[in-house]
C-alpha atoms as a PDB file:
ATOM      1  CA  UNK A   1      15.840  19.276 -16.527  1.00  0.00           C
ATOM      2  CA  UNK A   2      17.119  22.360 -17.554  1.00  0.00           C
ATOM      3  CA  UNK A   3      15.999  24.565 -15.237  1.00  0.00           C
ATOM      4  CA  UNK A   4      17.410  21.986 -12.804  1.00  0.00           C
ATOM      5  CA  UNK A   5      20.426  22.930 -14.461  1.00  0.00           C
ATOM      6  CA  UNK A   6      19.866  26.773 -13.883  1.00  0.00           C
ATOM      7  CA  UNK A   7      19.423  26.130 -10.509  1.00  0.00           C
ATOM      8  CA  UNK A   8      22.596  24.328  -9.763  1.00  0.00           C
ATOM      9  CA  UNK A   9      24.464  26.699 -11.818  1.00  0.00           C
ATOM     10  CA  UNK A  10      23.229  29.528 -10.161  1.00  0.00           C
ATOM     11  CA  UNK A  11      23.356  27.651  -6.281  1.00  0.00           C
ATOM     12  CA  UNK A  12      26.987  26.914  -7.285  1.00  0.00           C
ATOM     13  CA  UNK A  13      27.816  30.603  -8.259  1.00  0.00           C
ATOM     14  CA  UNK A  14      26.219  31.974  -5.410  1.00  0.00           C
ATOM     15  CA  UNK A  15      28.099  29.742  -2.676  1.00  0.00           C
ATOM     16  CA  UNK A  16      31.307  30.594  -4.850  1.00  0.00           C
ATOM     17  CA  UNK A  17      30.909  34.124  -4.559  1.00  0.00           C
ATOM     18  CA  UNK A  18      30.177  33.811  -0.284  1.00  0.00           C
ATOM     19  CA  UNK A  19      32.958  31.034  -0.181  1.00  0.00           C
ATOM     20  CA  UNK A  20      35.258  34.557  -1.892  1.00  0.00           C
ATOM     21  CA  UNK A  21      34.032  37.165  -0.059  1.00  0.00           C
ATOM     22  CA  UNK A  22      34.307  35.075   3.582  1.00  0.00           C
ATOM     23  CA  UNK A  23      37.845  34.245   2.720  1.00  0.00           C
ATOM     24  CA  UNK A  24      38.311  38.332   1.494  1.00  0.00           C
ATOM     25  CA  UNK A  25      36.749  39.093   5.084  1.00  0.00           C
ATOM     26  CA  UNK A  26      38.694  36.576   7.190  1.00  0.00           C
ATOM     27  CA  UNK A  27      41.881  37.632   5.562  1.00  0.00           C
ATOM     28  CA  UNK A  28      41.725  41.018   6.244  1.00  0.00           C
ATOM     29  CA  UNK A  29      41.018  40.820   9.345  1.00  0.00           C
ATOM     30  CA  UNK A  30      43.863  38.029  10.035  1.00  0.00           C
ATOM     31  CA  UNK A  31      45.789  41.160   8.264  1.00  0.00           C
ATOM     32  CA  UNK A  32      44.471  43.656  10.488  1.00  0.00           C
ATOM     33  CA  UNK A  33      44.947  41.290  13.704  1.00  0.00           C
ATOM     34  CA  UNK A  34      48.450  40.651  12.594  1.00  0.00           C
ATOM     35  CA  UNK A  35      49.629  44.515  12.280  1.00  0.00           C
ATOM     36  CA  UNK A  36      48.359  45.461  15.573  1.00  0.00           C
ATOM     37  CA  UNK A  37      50.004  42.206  16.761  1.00  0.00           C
ATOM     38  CA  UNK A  38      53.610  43.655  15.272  1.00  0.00           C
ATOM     39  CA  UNK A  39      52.638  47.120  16.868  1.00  0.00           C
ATOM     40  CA  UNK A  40      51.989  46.106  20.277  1.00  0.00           C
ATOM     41  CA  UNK A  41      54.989  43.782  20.046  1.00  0.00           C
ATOM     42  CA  UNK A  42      57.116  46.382  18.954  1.00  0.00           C
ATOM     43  CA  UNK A  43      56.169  48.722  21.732  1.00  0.00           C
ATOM     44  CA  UNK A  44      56.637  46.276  24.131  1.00  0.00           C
ATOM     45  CA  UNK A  45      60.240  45.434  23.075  1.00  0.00           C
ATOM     46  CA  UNK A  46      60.858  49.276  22.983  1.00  0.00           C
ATOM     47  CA  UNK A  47      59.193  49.890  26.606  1.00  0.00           C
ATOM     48  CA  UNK A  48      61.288  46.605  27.502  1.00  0.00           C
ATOM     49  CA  UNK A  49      64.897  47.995  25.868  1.00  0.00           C
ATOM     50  CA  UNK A  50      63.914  51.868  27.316  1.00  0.00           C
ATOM     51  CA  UNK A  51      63.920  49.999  31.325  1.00  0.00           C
ATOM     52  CA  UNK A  52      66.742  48.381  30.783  1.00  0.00           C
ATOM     53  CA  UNK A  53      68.694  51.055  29.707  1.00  0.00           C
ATOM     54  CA  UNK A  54      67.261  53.241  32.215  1.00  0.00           C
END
């Protein structure tokens, strides 16, 4: 029974830790995504604003 126990305990610590680090992964790269998002839009807006002045 109490190496039943162990087992859960240790099954349960192990998908905790995975369930961290895939949230730690998919943020960063929902981070990442997001920054060159803002760049290109910037540039674009810029590119956009230089034509119509020109």
């Amino acid at each position: 029974n109490l190496h039943l126990n162990d087992l859960g305990n240790l099954l349960s610590s192990v998908l905790a830790t995975m369930h961290l680090s895939v949230c730690l992964c998919v943020e960063s790269n929902i981070d990442g995504f997001l920054t060159k998002m803002t760049h290109h839009l910037s540039r674009a807006l810029v590119t956009a604003f230089r034509s119509q002045a020109l």
